[in-house]
C-alpha atoms as a PDB file:
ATOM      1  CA  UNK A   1     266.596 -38.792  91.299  1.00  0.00           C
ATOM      2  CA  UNK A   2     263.161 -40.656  91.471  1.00  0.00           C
ATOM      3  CA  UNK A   3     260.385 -39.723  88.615  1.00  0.00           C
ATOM      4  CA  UNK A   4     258.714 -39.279  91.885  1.00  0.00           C
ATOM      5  CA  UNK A   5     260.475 -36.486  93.396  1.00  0.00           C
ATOM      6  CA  UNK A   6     260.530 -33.969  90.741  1.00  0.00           C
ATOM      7  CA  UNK A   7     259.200 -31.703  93.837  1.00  0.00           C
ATOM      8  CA  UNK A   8     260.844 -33.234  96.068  1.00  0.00           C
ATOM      9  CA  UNK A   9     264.023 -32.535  98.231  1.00  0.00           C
ATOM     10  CA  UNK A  10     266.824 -34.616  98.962  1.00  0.00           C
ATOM     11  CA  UNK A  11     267.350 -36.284 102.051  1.00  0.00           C
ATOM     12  CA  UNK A  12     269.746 -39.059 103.664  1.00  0.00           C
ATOM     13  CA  UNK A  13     267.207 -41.644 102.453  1.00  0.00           C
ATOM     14  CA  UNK A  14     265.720 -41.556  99.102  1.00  0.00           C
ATOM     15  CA  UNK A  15     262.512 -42.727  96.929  1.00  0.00           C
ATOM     16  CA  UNK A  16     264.004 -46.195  95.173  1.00  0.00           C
ATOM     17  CA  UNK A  17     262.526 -47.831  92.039  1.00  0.00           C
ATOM     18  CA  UNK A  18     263.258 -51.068  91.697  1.00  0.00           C
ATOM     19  CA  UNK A  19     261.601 -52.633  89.143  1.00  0.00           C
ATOM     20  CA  UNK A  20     257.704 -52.321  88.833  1.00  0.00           C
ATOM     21  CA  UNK A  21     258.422 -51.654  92.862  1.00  0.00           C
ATOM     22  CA  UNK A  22     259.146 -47.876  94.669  1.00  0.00           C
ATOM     23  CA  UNK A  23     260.645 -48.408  97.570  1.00  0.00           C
ATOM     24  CA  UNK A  24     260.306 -44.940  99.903  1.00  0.00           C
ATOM     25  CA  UNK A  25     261.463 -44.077 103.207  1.00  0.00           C
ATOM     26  CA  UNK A  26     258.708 -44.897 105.780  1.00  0.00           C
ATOM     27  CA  UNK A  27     256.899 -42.714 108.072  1.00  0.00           C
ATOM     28  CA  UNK A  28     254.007 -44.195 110.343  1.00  0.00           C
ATOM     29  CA  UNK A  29     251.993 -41.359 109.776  1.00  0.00           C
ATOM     30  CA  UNK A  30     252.145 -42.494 105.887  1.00  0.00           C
ATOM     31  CA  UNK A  31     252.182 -46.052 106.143  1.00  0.00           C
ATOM     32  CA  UNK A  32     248.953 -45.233 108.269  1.00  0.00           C
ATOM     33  CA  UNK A  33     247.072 -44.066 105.575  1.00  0.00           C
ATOM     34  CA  UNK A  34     248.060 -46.753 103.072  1.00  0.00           C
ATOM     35  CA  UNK A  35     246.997 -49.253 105.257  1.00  0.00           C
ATOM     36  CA  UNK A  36     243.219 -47.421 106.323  1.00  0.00           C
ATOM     37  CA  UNK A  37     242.354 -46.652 102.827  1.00  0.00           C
ATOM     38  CA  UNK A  38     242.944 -50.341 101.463  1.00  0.00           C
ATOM     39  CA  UNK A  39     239.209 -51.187 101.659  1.00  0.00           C
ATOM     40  CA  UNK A  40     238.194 -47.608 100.731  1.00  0.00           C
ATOM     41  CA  UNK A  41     237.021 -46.167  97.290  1.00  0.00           C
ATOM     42  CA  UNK A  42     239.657 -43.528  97.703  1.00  0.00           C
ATOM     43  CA  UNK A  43     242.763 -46.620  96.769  1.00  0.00           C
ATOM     44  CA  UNK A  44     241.947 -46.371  93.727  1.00  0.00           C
ATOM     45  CA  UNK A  45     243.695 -42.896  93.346  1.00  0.00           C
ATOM     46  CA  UNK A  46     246.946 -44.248  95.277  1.00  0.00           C
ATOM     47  CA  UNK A  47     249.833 -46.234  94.049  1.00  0.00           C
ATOM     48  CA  UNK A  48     249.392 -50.035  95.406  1.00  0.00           C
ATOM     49  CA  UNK A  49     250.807 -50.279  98.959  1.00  0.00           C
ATOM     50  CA  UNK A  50     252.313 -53.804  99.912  1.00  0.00           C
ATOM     51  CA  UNK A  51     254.548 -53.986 102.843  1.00  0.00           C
ATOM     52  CA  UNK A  52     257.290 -52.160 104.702  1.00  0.00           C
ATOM     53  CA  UNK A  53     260.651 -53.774 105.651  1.00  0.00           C
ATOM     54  CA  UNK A  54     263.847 -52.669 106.887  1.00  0.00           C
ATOM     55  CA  UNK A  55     266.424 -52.921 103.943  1.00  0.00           C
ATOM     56  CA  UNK A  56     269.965 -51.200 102.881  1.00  0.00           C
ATOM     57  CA  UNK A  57     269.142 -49.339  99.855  1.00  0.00           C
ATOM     58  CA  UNK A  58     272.705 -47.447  99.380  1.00  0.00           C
ATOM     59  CA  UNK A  59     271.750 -44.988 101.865  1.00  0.00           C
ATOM     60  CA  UNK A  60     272.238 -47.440 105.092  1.00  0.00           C
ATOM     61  CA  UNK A  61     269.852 -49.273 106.975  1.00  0.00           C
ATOM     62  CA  UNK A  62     266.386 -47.684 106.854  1.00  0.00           C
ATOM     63  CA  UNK A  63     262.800 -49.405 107.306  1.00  0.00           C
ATOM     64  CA  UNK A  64     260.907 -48.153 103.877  1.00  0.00           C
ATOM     65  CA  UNK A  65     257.405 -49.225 102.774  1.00  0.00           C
ATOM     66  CA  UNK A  66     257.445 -50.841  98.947  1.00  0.00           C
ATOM     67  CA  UNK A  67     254.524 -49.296  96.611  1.00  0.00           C
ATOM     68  CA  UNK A  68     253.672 -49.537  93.314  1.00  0.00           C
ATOM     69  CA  UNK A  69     256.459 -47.726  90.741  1.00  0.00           C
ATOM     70  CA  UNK A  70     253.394 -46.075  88.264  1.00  0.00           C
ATOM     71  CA  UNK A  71     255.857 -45.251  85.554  1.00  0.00           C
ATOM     72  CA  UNK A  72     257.401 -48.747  85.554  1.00  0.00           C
ATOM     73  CA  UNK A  73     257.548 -49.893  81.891  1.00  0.00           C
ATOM     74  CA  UNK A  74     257.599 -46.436  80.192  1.00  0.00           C
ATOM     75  CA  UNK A  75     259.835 -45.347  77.595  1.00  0.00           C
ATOM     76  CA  UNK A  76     259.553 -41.595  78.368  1.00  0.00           C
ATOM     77  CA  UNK A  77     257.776 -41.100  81.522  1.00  0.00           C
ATOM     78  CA  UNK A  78     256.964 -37.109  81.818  1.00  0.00           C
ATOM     79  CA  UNK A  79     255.574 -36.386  85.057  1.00  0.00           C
ATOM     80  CA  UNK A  80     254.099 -33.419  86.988  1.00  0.00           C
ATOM     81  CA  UNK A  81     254.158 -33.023  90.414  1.00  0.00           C
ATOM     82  CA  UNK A  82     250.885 -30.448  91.995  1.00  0.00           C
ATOM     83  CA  UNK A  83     251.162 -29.948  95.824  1.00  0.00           C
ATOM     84  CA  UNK A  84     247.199 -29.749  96.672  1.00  0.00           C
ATOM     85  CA  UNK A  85     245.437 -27.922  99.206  1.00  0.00           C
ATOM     86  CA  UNK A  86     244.911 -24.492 100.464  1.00  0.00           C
ATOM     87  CA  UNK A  87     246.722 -24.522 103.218  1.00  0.00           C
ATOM     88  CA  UNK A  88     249.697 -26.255 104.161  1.00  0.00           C
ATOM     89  CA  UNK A  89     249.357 -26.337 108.262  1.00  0.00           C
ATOM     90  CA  UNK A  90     247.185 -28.325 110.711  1.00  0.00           C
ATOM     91  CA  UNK A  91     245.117 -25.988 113.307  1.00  0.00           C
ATOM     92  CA  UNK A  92     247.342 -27.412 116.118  1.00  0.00           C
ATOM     93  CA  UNK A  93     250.826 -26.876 114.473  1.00  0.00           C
ATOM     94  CA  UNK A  94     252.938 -23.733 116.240  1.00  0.00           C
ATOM     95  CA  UNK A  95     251.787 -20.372 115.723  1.00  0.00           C
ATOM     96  CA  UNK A  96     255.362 -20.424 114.352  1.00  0.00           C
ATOM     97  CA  UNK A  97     254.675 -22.446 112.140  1.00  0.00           C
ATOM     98  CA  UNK A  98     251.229 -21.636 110.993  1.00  0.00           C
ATOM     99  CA  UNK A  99     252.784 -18.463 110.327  1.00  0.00           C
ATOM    100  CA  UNK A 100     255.515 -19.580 108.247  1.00  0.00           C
ATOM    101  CA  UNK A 101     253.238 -22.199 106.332  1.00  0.00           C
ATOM    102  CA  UNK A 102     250.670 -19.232 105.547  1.00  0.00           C
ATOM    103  CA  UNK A 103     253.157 -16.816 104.060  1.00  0.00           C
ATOM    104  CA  UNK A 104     254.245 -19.650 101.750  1.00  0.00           C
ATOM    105  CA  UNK A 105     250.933 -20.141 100.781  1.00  0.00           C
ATOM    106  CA  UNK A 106     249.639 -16.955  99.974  1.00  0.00           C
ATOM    107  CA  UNK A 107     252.616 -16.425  98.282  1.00  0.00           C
ATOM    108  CA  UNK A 108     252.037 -19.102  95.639  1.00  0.00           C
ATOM    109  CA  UNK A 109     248.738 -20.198  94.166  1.00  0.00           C
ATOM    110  CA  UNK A 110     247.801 -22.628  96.696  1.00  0.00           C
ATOM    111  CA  UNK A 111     245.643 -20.136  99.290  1.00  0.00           C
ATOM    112  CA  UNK A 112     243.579 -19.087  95.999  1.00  0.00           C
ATOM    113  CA  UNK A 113     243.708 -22.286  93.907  1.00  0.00           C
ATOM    114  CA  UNK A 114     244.118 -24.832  96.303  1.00  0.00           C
ATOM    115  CA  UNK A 115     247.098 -26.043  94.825  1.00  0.00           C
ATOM    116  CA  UNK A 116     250.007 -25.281  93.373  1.00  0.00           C
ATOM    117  CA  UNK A 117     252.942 -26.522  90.818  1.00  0.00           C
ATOM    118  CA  UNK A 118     256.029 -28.609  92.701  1.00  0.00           C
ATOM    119  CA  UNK A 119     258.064 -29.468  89.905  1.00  0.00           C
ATOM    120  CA  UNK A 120     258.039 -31.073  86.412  1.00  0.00           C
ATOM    121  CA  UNK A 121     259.564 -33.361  83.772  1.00  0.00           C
ATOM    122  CA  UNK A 122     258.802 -33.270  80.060  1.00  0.00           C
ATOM    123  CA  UNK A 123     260.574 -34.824  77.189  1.00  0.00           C
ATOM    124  CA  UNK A 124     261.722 -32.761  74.103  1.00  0.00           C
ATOM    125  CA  UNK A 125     261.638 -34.944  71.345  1.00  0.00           C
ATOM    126  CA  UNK A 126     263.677 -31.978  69.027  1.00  0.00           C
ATOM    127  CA  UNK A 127     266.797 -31.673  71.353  1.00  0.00           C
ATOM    128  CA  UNK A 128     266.444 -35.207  72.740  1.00  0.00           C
ATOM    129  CA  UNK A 129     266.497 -34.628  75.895  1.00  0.00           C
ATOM    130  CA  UNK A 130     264.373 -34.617  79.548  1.00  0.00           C
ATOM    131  CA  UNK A 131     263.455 -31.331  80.719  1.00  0.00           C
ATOM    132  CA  UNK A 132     263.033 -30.667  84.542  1.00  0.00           C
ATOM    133  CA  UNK A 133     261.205 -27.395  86.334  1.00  0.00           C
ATOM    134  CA  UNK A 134     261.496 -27.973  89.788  1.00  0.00           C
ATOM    135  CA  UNK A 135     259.610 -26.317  92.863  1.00  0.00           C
ATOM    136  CA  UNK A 136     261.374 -23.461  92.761  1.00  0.00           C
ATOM    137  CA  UNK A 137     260.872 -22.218  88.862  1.00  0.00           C
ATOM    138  CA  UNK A 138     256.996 -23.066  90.368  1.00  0.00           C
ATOM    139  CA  UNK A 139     256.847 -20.513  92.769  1.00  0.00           C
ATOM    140  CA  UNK A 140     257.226 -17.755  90.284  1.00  0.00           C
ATOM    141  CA  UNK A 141     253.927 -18.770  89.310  1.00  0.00           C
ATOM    142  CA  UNK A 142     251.098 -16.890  90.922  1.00  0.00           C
ATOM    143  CA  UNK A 143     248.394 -16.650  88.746  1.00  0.00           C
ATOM    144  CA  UNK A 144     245.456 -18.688  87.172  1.00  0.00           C
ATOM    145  CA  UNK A 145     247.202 -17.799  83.237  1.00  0.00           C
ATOM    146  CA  UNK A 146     250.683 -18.826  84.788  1.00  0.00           C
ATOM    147  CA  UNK A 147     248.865 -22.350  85.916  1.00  0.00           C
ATOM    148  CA  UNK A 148     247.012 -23.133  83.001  1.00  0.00           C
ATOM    149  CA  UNK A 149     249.864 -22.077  80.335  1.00  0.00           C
ATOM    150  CA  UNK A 150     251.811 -24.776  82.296  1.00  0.00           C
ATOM    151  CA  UNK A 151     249.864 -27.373  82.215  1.00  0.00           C
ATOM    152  CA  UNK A 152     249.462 -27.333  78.383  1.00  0.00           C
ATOM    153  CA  UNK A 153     253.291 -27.332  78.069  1.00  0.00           C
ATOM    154  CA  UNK A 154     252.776 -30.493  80.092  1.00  0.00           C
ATOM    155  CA  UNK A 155     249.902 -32.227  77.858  1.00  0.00           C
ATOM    156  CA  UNK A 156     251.451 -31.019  74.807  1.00  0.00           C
ATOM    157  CA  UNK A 157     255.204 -32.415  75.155  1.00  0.00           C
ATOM    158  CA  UNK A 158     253.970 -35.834  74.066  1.00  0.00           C
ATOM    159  CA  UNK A 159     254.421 -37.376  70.143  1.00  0.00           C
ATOM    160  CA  UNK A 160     255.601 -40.165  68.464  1.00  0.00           C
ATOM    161  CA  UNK A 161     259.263 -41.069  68.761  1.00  0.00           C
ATOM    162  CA  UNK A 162     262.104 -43.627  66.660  1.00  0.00           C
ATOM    163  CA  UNK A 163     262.434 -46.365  69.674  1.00  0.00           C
ATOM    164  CA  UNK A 164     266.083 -46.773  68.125  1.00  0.00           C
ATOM    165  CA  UNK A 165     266.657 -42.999  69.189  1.00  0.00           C
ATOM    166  CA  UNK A 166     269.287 -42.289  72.793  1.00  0.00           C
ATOM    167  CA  UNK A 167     268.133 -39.934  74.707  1.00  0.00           C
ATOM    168  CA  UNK A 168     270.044 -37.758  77.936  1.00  0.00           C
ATOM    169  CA  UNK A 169     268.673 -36.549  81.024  1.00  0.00           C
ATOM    170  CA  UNK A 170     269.206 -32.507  81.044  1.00  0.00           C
ATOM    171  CA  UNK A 171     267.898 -29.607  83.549  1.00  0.00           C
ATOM    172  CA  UNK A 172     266.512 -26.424  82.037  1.00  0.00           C
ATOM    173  CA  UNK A 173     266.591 -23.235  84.001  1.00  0.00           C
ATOM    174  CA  UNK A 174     263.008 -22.211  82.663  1.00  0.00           C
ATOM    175  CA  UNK A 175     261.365 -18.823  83.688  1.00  0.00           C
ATOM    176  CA  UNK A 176     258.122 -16.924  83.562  1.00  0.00           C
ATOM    177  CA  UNK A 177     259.443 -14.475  80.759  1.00  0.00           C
ATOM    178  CA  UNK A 178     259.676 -17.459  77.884  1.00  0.00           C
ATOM    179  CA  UNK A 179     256.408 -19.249  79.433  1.00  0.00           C
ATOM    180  CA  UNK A 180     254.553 -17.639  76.426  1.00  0.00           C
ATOM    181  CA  UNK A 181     256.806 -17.822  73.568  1.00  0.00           C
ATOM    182  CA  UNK A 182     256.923 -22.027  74.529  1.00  0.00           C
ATOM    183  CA  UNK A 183     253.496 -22.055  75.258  1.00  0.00           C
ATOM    184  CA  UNK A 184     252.822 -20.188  71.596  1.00  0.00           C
ATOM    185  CA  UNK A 185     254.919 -22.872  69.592  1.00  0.00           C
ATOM    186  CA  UNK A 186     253.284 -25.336  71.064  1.00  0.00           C
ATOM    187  CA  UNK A 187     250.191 -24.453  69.702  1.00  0.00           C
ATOM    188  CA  UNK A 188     251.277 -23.622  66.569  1.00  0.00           C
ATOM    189  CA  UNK A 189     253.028 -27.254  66.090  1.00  0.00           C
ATOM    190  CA  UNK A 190     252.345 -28.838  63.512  1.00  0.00           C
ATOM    191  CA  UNK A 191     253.478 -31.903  64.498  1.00  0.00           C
ATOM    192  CA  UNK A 192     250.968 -31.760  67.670  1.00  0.00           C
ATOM    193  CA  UNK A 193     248.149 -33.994  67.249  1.00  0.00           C
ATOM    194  CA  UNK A 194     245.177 -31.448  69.537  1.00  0.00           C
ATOM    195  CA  UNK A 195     242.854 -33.927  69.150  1.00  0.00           C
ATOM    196  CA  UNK A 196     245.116 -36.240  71.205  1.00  0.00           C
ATOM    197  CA  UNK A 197     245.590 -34.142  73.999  1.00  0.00           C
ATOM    198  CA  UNK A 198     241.836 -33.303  74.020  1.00  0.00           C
ATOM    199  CA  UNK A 199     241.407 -37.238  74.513  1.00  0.00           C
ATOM    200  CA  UNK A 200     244.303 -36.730  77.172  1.00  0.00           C
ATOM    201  CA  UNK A 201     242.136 -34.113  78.934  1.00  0.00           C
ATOM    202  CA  UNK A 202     239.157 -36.034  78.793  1.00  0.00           C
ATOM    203  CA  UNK A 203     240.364 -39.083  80.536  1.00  0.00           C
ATOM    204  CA  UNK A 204     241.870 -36.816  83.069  1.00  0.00           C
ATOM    205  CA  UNK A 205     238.791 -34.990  83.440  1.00  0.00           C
ATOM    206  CA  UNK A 206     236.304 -37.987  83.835  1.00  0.00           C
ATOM    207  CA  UNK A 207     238.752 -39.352  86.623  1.00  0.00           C
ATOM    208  CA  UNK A 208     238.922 -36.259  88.633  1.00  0.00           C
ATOM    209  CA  UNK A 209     235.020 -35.687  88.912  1.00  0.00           C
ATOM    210  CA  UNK A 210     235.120 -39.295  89.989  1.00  0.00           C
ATOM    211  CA  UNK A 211     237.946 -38.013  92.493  1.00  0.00           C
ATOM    212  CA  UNK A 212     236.221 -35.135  93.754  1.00  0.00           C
ATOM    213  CA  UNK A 213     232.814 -36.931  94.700  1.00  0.00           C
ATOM    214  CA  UNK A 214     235.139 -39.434  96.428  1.00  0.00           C
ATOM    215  CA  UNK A 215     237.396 -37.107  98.665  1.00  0.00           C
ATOM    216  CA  UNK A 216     233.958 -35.454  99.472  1.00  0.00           C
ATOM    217  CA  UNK A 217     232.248 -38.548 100.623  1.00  0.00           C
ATOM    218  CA  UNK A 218     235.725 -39.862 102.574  1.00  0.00           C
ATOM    219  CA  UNK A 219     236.132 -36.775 104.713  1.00  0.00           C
ATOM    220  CA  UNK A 220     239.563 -36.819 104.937  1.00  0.00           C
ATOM    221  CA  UNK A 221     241.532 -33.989 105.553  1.00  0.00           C
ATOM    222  CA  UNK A 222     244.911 -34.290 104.108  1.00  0.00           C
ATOM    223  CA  UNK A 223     247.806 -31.338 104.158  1.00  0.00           C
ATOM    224  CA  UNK A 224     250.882 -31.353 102.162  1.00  0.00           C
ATOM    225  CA  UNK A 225     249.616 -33.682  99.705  1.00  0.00           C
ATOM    226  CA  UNK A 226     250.476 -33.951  96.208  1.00  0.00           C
ATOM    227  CA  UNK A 227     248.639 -35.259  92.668  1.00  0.00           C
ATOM    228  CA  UNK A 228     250.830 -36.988  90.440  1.00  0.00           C
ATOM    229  CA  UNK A 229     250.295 -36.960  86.663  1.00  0.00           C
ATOM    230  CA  UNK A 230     252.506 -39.214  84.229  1.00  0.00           C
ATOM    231  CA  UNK A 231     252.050 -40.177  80.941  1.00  0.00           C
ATOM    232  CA  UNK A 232     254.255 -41.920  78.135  1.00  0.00           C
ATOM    233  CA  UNK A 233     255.824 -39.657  76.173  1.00  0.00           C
ATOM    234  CA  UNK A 234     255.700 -42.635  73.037  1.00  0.00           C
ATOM    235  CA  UNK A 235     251.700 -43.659  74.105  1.00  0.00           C
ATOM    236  CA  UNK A 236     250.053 -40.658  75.582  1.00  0.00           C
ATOM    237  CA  UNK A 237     246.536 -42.051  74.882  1.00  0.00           C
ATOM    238  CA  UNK A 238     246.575 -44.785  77.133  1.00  0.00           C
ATOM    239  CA  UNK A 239     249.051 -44.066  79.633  1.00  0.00           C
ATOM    240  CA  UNK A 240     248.001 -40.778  80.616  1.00  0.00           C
ATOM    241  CA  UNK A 241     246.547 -40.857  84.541  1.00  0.00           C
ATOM    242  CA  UNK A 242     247.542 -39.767  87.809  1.00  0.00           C
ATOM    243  CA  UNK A 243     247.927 -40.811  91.703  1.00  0.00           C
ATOM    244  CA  UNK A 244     247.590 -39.259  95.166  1.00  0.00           C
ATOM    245  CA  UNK A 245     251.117 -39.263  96.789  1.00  0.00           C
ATOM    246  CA  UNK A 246     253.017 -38.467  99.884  1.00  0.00           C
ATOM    247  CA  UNK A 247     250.785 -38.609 103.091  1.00  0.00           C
ATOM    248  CA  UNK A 248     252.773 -37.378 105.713  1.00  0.00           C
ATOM    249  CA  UNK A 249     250.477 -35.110 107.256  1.00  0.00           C
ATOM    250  CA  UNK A 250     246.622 -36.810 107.089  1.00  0.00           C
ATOM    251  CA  UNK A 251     243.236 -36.807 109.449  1.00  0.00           C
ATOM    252  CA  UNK A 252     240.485 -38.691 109.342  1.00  0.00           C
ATOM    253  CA  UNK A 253     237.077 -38.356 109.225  1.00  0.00           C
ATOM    254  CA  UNK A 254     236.322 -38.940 113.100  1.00  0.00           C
ATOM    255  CA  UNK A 255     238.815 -35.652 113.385  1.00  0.00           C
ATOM    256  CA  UNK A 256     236.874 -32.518 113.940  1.00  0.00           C
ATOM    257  CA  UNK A 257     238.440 -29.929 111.737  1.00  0.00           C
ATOM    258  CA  UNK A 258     237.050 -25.894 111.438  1.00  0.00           C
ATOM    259  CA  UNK A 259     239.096 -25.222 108.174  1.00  0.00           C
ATOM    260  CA  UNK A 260     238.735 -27.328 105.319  1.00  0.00           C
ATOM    261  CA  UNK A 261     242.130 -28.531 103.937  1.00  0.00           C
ATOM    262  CA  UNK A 262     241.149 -27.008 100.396  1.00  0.00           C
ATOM    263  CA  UNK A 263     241.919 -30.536  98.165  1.00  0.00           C
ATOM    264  CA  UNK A 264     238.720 -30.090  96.779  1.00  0.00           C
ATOM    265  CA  UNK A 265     239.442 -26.216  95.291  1.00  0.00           C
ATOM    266  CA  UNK A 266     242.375 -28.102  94.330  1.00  0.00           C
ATOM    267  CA  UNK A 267     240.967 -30.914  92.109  1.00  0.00           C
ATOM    268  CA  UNK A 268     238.250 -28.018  90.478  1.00  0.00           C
ATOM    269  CA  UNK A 269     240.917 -25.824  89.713  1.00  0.00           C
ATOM    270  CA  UNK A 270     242.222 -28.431  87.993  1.00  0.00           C
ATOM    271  CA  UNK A 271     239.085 -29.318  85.830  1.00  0.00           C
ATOM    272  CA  UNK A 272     238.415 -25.562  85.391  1.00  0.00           C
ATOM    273  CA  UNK A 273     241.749 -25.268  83.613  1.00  0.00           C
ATOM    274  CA  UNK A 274     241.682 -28.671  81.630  1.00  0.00           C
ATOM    275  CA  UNK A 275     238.175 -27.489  80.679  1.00  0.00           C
ATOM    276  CA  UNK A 276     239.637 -24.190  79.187  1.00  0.00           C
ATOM    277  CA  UNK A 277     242.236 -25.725  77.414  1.00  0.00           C
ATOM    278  CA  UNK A 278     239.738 -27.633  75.034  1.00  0.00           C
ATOM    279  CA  UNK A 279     237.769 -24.918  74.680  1.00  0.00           C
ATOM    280  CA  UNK A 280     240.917 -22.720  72.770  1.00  0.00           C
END
């Protein structure tokens, strides 16, 4: 499975890196937005789009569109996956389907938050081994605490690491009643540098303001969208960033929309909680 999909689900046709290159099944709804946002201030927040062509991949002939592999050249990619937005449904979707969408959202934190955790993979430098939450561990998380104790097991898996070591991919079946107790060695680690991760946070931080004044100016409204953090497990410091992904379901600015597709409570959500973490 792709660093990219640790939210994702599996299909006929897969997310394929090859190289510094991700090749992903296209869409012209997707490839649409790649292609208008080229020339816009928002790219900068996307992997690099090049081209699509119709290729065999090991999953039979499919047309896929080749972007930029983020995590290319990392040693221990960890990666977390947040599905943004409030909502999760265009106006003009079925009531059926409005419906449905809705009761998924206000189940999870994404009708309060305006966003909410899709999956996750961390590297454990004691056992050796990836760890993986995927979407479903996520939706047992409902609350700001939940959100915010999660992301600092993200920040805080990072450290300094023997090259020479092996390591083995591994899945963890992770759950809301040891959230704390992980959450509570972390912070009393003494091999975690907090100054580090407070340099972590504030690169994130000064990124997503610049984010946030963007989205607002673009007027796009996009549903179903996700922010993708990464960092290198072995250089934290100067790996650590993130990218919009996955824009299946996207409008314009020239669209008139009555509900606001909630990216922005999203993105400050974010902040709010990076912001608390330094402050404890």
């Amino acid at each position: 499975m792709s660093d990219f999909q640790v939210g994702g689900h599996k299909g006929k046709a897969q997310l394929v890196p090859i190289g510094e290159f991700l090749y992903k099944p296209n869409t012209e709804q997707e490839a649409s937005f790649y292609e208008q946002v080229q020339h816009s201030p928002l790219s900068q927040f996307l992997p690099k789009y090049y081209s699509k062509e119709n290729i065999d991949l090991g999953f039979g002939s499919f047309t896929y569109f080749k972007m930029q592999n983020v995590i290319h050249g990392m040693n221990h990619p960890c990666v977390l996956d947040l599905k943004m937005g409030c909502r999760t449904w265009f106006e003009d979707s079925s009531p059926e389907k409005i419906k449905s969408k809705q009761n998924y959202d206000n189940n999870t934190t994404s009708t309060q938050y305006g966003l909410r955790f899709c999956g996750m993979r961390v590297f454990n430098k004691d056992t050796n081994i990836f760890v993986q939450h995927d979407k479903y561990v996520m939706l047992q998380m409902q609350t700001y605490d939940s959100l915010k104790q999660m992301m600092k097991v993200f920040l805080t898996s990072h450290g300094s690491i023997d090259k020479q070591e092996k390591f083995k991919f591994s899945t963890s079946l992770f759950t809301l009643n040891n959230l704390d107790t992980i959450v509570n060695d972390l912070h009393t680690n003494p091999t975690i540098n907090h100054s580090i991760v407070d340099v972590m946070i504030d690169k994130l931080l000064l990124k997503l303001n610049l984010l946030k004044e963007i989205y607002e100016k673009e007027g796009y409204q996009i549903i179903s969208s996700s922010l993708f953090l990464f960092y290198d497990y072995d250089d934290p410091l100067s790996t650590i960033d993130f990218k919009m992904i996955d824009f299946a379901h996207w409008k314009d600015k020239n669209h008139k929309y009555e509900i606001s597709d909630g990216y922005i409570n999203g993105i400050q959500t974010i902040i709010t909680i990076l912001k608390d973490l330094k402050l404890n």
